[in-house]
Protein backbone atom coordinates (compact mmCIF):
# COMPACT_ATOMS: atom_id res chain seq x y z
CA UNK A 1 17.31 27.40 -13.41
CA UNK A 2 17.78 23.98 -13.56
CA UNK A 3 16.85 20.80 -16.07
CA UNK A 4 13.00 20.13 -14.75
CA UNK A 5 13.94 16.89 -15.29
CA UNK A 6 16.87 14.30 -15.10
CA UNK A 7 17.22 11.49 -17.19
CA UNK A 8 18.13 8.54 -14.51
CA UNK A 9 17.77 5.21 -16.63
CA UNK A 10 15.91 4.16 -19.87
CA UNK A 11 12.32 5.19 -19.03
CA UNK A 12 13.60 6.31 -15.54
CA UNK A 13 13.55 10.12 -14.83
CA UNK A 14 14.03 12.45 -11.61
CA UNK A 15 12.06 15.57 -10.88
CA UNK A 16 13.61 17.77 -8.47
CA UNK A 17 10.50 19.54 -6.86
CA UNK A 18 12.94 21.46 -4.47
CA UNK A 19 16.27 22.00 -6.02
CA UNK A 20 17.64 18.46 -5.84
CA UNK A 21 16.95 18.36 -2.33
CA UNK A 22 12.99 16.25 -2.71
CA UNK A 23 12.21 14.62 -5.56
CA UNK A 24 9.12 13.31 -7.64
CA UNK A 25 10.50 9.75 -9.49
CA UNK A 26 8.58 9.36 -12.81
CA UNK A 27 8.82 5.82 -14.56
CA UNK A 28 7.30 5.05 -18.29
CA UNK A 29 5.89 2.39 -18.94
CA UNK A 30 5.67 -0.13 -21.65
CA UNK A 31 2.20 1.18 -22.85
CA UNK A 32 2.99 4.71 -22.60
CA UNK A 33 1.65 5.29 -18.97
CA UNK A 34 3.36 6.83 -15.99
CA UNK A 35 4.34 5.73 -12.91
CA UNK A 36 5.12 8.64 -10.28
CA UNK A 37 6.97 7.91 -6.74
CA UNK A 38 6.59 10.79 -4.27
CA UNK A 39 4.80 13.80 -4.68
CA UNK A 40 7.54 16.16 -2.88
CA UNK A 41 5.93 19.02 -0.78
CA UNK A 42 2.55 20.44 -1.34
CA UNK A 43 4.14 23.55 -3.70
CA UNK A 44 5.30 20.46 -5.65
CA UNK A 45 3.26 19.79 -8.54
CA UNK A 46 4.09 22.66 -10.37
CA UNK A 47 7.59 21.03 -10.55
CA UNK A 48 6.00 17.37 -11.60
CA UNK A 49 3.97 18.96 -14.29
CA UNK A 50 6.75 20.72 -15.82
CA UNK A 51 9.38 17.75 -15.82
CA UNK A 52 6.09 15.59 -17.35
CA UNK A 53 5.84 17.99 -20.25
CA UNK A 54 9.32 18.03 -20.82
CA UNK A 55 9.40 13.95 -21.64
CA UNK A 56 6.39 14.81 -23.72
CA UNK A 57 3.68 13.96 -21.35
CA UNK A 58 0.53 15.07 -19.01
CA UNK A 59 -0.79 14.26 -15.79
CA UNK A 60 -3.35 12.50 -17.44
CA UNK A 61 -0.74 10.20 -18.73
CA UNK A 62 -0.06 9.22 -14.65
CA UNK A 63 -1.97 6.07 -14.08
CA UNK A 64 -0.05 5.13 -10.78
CA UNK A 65 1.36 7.01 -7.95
CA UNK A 66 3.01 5.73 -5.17
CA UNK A 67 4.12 7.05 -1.88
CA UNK A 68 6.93 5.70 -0.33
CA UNK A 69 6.14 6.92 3.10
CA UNK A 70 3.64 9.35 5.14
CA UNK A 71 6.25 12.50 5.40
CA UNK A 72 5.27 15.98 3.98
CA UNK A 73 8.33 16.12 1.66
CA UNK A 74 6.73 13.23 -0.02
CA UNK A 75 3.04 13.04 0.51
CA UNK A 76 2.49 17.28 0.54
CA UNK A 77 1.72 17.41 -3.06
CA UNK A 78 -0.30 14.24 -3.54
CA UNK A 79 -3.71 15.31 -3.80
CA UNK A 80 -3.16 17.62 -6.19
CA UNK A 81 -1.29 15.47 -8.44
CA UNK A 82 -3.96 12.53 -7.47
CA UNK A 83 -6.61 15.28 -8.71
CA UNK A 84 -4.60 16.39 -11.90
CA UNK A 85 -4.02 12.76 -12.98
CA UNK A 86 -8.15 11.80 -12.50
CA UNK A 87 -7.11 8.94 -10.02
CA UNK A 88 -9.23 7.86 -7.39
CA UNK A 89 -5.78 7.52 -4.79
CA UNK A 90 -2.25 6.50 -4.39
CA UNK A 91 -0.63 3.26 -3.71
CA UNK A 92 1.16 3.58 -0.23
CA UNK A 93 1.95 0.82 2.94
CA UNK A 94 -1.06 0.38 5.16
CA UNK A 95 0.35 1.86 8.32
CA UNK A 96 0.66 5.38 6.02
CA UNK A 97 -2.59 5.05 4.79
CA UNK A 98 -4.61 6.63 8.04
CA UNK A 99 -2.21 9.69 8.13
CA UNK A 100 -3.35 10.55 4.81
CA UNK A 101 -6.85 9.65 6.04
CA UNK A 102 -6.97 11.90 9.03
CA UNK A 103 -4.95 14.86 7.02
CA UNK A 104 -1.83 14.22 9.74
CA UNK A 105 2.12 13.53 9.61
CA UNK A 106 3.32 10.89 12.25
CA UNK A 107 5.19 12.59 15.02
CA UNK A 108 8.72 12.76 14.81
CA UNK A 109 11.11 10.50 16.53
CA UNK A 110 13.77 12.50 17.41
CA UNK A 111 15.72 9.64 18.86
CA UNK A 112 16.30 8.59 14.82
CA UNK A 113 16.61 11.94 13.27
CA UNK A 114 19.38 14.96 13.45
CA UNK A 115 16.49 16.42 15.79
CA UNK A 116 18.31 14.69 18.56
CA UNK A 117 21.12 16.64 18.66
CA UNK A 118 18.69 19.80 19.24
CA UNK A 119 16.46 18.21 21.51
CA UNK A 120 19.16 18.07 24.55
């Protein structure tokens, strides 16, 4: 089994939530609080919590979580970890926001993913 966590920076560390494949981002901060980027899939925060007690801290410690955009791979495992940290939401871009709303993914575009070469 792998390191639950990877040291990236100073105070910048990499959770692989899937392998190395999707990845929770975990940033300390000055005053001891955490900043997480991406919750990975919704199987996920098992992964987040162990990497967070390996650099010595808790969910509770999470004061901030951001999504970076409204996919499964990162969003799947966000209300748990919103739950688990006792925060009221996530930071995220407007246009995600309603997908996590409504409990939907956008629809694929095929015409920007490797989908396209299975779609002819």
């Amino acid at each position: 089994m792998s390191d639950p966590i990877v040291t990236l920076a100073p105070s910048v560390y990499r959770i692989g939530t899937m392998g190395s494949f999707i990845n929770t981002f975990v940033f300390l901060e000055p005053d001891g609080s955490v900043t997480l980027v991406d919750c990975g899939l919704k199987k996920a925060p098992g992964a987040i919590v162990r990497g967070l007690h390996a650099i010595g801290k808790n969910p509770g410690d999470v004061q901030r979580i951001v999504l970076t955009h409204a996919h499964d791979d990162h969003i799947g495992g966000a209300a748990e970890m919103i739950g688990a940290a006792g925060l009221s939401g996530a930071a995220m871009h407007e246009a995600d926001a309603e997908f996590i709303r409504a409990g939907t993914l956008p629809s694929i575009d095929r015409s920007r993913t490797s989908g396209r070469l299975f779609a002819r």
